[in-house]
PDB file of N, CA and C in Angstrom:
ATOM      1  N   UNK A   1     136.524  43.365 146.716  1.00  0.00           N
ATOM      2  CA  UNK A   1     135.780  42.898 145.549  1.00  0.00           C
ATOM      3  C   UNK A   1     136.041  43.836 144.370  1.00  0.00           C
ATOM      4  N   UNK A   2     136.289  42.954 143.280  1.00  0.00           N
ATOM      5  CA  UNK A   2     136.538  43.923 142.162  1.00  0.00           C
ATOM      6  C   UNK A   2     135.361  44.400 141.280  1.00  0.00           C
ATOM      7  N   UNK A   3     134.798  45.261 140.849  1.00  0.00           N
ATOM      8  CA  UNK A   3     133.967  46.170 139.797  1.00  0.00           C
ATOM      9  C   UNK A   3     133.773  45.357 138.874  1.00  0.00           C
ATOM     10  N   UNK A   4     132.594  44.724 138.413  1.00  0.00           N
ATOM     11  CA  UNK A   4     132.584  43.719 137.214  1.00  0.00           C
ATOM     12  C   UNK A   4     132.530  44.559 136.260  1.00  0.00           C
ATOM     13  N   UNK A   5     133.357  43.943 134.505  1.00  0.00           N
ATOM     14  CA  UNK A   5     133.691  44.963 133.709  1.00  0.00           C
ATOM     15  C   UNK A   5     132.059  45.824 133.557  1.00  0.00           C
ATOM     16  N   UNK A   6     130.921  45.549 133.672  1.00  0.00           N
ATOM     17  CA  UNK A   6     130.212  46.554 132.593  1.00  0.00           C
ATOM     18  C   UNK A   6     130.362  47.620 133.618  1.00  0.00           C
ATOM     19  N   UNK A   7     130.324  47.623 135.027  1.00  0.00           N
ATOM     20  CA  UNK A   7     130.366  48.995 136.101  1.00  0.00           C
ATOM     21  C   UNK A   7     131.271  50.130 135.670  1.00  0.00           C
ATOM     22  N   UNK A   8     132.544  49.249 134.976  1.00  0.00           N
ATOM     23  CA  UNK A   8     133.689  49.976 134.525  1.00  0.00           C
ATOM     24  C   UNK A   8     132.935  50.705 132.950  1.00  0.00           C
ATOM     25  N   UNK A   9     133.176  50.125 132.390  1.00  0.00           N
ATOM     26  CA  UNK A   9     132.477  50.607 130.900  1.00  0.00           C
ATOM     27  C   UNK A   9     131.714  51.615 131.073  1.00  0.00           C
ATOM     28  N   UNK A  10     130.528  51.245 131.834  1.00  0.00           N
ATOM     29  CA  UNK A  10     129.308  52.128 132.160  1.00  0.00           C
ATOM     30  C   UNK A  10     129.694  53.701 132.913  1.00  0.00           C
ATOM     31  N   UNK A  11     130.431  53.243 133.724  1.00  0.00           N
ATOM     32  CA  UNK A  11     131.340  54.663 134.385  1.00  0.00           C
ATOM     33  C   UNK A  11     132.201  55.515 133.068  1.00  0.00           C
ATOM     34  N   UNK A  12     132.607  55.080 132.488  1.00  0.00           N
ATOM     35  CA  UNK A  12     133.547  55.060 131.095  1.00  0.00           C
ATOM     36  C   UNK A  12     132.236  56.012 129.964  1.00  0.00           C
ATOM     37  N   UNK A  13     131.599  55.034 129.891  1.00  0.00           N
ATOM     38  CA  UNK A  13     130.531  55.513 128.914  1.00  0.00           C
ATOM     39  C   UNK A  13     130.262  57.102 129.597  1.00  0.00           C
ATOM     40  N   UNK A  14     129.769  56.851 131.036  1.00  0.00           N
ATOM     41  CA  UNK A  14     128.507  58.023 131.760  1.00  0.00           C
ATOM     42  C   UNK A  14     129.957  59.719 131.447  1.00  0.00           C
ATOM     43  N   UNK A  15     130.605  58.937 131.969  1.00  0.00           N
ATOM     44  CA  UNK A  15     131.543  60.181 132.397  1.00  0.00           C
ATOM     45  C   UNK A  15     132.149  60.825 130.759  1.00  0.00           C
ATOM     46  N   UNK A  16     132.099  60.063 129.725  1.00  0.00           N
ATOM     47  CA  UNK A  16     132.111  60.635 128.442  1.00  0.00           C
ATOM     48  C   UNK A  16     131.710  61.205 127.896  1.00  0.00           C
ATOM     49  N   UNK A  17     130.197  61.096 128.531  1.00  0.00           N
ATOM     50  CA  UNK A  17     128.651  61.897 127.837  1.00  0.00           C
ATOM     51  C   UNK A  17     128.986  62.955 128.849  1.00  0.00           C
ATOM     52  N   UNK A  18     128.965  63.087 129.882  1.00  0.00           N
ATOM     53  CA  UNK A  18     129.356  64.260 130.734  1.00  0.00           C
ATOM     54  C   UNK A  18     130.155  65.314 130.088  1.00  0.00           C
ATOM     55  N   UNK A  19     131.168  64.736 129.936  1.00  0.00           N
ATOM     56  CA  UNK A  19     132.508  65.739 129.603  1.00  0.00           C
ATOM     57  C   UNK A  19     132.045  66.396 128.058  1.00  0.00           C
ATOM     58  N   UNK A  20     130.957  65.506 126.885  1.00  0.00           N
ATOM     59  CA  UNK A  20     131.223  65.908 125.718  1.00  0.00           C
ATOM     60  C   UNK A  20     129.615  67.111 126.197  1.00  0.00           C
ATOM     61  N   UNK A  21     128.709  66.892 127.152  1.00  0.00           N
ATOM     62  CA  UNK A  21     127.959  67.461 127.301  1.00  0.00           C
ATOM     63  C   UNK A  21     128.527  69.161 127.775  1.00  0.00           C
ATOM     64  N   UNK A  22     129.677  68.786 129.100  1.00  0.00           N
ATOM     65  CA  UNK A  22     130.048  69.885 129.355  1.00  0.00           C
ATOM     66  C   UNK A  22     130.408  71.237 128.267  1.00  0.00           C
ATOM     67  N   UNK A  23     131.392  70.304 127.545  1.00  0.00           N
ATOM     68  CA  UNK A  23     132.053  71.034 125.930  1.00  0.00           C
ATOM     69  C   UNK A  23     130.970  71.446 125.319  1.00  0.00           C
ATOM     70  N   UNK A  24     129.976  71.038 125.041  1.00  0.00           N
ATOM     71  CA  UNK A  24     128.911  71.396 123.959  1.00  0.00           C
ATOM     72  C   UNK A  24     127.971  72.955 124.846  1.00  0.00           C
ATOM     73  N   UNK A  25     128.129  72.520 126.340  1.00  0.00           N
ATOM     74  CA  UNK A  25     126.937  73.339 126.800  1.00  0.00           C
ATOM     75  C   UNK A  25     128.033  75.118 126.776  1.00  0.00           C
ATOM     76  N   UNK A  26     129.834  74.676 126.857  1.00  0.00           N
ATOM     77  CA  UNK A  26     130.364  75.779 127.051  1.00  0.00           C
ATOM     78  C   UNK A  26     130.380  76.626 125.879  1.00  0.00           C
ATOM     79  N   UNK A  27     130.410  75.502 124.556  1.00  0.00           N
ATOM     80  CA  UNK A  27     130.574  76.420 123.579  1.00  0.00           C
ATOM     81  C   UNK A  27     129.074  77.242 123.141  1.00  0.00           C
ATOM     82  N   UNK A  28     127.726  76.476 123.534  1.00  0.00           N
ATOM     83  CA  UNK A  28     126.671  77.450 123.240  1.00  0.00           C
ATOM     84  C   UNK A  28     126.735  78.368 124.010  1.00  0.00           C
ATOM     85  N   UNK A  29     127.476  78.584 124.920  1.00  0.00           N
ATOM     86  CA  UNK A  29     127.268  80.111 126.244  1.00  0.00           C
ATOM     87  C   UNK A  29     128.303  80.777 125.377  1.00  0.00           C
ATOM     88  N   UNK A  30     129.447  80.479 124.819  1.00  0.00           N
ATOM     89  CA  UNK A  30     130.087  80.997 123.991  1.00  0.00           C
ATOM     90  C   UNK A  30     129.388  81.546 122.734  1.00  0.00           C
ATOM     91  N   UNK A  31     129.146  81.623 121.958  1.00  0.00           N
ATOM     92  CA  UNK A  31     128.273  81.602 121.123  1.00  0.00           C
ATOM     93  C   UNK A  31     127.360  82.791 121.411  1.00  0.00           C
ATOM     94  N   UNK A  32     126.392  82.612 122.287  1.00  0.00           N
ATOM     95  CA  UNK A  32     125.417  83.155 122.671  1.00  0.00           C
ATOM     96  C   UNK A  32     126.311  84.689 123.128  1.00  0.00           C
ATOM     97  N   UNK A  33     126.963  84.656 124.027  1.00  0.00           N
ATOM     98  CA  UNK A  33     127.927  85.935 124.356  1.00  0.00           C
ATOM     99  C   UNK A  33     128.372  86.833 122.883  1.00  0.00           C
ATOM    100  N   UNK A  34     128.816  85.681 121.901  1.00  0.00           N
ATOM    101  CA  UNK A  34     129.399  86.478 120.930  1.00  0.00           C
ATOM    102  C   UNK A  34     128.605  87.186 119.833  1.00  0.00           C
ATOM    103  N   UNK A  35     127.385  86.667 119.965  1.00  0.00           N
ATOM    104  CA  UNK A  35     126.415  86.704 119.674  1.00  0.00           C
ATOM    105  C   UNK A  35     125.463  88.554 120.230  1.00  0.00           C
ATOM    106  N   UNK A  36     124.996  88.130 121.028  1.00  0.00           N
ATOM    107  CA  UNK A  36     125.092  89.830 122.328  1.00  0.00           C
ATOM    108  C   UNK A  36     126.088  90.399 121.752  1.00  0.00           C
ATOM    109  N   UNK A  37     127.246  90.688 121.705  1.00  0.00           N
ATOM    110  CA  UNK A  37     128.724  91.403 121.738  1.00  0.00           C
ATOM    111  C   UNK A  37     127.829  91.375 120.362  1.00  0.00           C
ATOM    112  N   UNK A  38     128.075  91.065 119.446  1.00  0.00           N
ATOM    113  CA  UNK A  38     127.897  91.604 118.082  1.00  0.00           C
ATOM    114  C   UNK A  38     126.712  92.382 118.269  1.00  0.00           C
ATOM    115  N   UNK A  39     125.460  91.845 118.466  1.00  0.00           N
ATOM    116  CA  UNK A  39     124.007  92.822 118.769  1.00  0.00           C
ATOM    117  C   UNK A  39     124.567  94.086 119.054  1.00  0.00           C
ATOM    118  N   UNK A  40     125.014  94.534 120.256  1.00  0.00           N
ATOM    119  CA  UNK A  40     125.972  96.090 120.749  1.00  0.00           C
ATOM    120  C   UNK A  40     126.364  96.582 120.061  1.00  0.00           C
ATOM    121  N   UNK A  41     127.806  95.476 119.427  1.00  0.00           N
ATOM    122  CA  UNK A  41     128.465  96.473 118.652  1.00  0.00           C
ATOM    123  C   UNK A  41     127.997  97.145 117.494  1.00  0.00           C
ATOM    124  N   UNK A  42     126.667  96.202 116.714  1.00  0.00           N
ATOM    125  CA  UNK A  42     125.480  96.586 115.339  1.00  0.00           C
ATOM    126  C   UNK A  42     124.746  97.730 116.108  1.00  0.00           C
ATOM    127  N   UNK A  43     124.657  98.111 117.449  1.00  0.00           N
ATOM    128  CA  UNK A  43     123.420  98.985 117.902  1.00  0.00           C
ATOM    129  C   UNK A  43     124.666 100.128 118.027  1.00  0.00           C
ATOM    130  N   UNK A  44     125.753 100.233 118.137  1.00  0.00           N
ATOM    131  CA  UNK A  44     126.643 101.438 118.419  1.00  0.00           C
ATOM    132  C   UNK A  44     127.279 101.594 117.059  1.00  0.00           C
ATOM    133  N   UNK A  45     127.044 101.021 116.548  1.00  0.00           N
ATOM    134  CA  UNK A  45     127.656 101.284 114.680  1.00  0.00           C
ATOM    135  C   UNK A  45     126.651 102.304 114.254  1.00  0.00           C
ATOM    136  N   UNK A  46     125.728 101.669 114.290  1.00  0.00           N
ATOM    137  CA  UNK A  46     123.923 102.272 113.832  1.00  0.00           C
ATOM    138  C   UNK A  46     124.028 103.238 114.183  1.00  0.00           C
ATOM    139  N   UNK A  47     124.194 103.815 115.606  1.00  0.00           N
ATOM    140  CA  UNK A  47     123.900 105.228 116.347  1.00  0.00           C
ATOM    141  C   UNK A  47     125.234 105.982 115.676  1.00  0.00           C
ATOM    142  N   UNK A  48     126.006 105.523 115.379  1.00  0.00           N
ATOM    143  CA  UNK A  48     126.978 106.553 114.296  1.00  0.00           C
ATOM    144  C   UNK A  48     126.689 106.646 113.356  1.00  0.00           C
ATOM    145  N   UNK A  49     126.034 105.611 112.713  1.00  0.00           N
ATOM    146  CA  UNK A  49     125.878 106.557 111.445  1.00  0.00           C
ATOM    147  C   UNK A  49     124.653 106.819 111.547  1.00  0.00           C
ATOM    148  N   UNK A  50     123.831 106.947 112.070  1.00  0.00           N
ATOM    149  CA  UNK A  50     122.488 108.041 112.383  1.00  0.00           C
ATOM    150  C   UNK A  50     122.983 109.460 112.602  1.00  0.00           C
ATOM    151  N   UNK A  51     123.711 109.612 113.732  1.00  0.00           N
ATOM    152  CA  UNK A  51     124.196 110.916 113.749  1.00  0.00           C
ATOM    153  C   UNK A  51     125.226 111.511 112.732  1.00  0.00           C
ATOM    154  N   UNK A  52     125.663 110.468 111.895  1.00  0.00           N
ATOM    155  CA  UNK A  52     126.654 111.077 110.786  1.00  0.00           C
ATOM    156  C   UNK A  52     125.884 111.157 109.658  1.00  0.00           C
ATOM    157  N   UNK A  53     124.092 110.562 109.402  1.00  0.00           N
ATOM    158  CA  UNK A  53     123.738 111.029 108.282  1.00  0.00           C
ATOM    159  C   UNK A  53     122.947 112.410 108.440  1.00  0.00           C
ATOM    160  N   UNK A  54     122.652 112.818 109.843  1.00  0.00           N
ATOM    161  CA  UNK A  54     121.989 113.883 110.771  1.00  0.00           C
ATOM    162  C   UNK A  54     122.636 114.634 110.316  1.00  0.00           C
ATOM    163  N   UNK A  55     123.806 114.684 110.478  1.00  0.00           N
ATOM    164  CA  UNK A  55     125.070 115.986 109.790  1.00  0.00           C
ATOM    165  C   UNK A  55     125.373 116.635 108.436  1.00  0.00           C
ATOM    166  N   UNK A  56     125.024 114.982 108.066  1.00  0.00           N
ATOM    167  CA  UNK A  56     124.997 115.169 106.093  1.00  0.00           C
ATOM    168  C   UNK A  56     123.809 115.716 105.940  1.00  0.00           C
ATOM    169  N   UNK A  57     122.539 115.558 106.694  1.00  0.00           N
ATOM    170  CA  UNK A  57     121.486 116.079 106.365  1.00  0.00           C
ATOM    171  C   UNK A  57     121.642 117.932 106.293  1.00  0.00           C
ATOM    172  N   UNK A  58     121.825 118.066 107.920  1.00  0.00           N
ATOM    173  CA  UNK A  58     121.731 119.677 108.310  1.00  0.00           C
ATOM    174  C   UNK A  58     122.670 120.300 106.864  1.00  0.00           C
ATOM    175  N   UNK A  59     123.631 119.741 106.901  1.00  0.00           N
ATOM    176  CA  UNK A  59     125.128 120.419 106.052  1.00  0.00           C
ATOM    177  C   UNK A  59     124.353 120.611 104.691  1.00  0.00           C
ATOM    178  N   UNK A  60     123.262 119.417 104.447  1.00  0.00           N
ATOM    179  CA  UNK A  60     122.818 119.727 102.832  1.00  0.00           C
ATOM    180  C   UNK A  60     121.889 120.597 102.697  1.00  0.00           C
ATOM    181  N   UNK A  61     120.815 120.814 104.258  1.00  0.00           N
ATOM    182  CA  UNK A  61     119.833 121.699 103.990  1.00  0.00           C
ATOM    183  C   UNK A  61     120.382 123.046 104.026  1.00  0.00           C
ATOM    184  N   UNK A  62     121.458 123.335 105.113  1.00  0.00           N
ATOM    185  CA  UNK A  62     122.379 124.925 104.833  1.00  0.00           C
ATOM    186  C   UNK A  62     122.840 125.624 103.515  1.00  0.00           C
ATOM    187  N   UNK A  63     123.168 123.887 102.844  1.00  0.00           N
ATOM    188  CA  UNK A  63     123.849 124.834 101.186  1.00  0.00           C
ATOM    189  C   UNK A  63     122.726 124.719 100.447  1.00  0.00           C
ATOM    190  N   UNK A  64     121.148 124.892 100.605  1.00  0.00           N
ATOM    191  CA  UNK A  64     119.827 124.371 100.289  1.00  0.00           C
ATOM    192  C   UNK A  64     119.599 125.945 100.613  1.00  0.00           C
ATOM    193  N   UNK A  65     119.856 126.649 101.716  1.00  0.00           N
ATOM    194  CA  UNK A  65     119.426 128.182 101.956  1.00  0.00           C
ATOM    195  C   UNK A  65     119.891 128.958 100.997  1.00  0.00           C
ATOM    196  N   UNK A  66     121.505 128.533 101.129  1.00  0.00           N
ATOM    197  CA  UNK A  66     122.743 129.999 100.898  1.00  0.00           C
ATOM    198  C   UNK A  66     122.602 129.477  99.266  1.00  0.00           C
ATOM    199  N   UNK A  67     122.162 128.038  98.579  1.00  0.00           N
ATOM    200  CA  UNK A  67     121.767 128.487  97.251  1.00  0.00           C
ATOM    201  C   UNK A  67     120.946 129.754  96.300  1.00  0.00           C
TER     202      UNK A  67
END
C-alpha cells in the first residue's frame, strides 16, 4: 500500500521543522559559548589592568616621597 500524499507532505513538513529547529537550537549554544568566552576574556583583561594601574599607582606614590 502506498502512503497517501498528505503522510508524505506531513513527514516533509515534520522533518523540516526538525532540522530548522536543530540549526536554530545549535546556533544559540553557539552564541551562548561565545558569549562565556568573551565574559573570561573581559574578567582577565580587567585583572591586568588592575594590576597595571596598582603599579602606576605605587610608581606615583614613590616619586610622591623622593619629591
Amino acid at each position: 500500500m502506498k502512503n497517501p500524499p498528505s503522510d508524505k507532505t506531513s513527514t516533509i513538513v515534520i522533518s523540516a521543522l526538525l532540522g530548522f529547529l536543530v540549526s536554530v537550537g545549535g546556533w544559540i549554544l553557539t552564541e551562548i559559548v561565545n558569549s562565556l568566552q568573551a565574559v573570561k576574556g573581559d574578567v582577565v583583561v580587567n585583572k591586568v589592568a588592575i594590576v597595571r594601574n596598582k603599579h602606576r599607582l605605587d610608581t606615583i606614590e614613590k616619586r610622591d616621597v623622593t619629591d
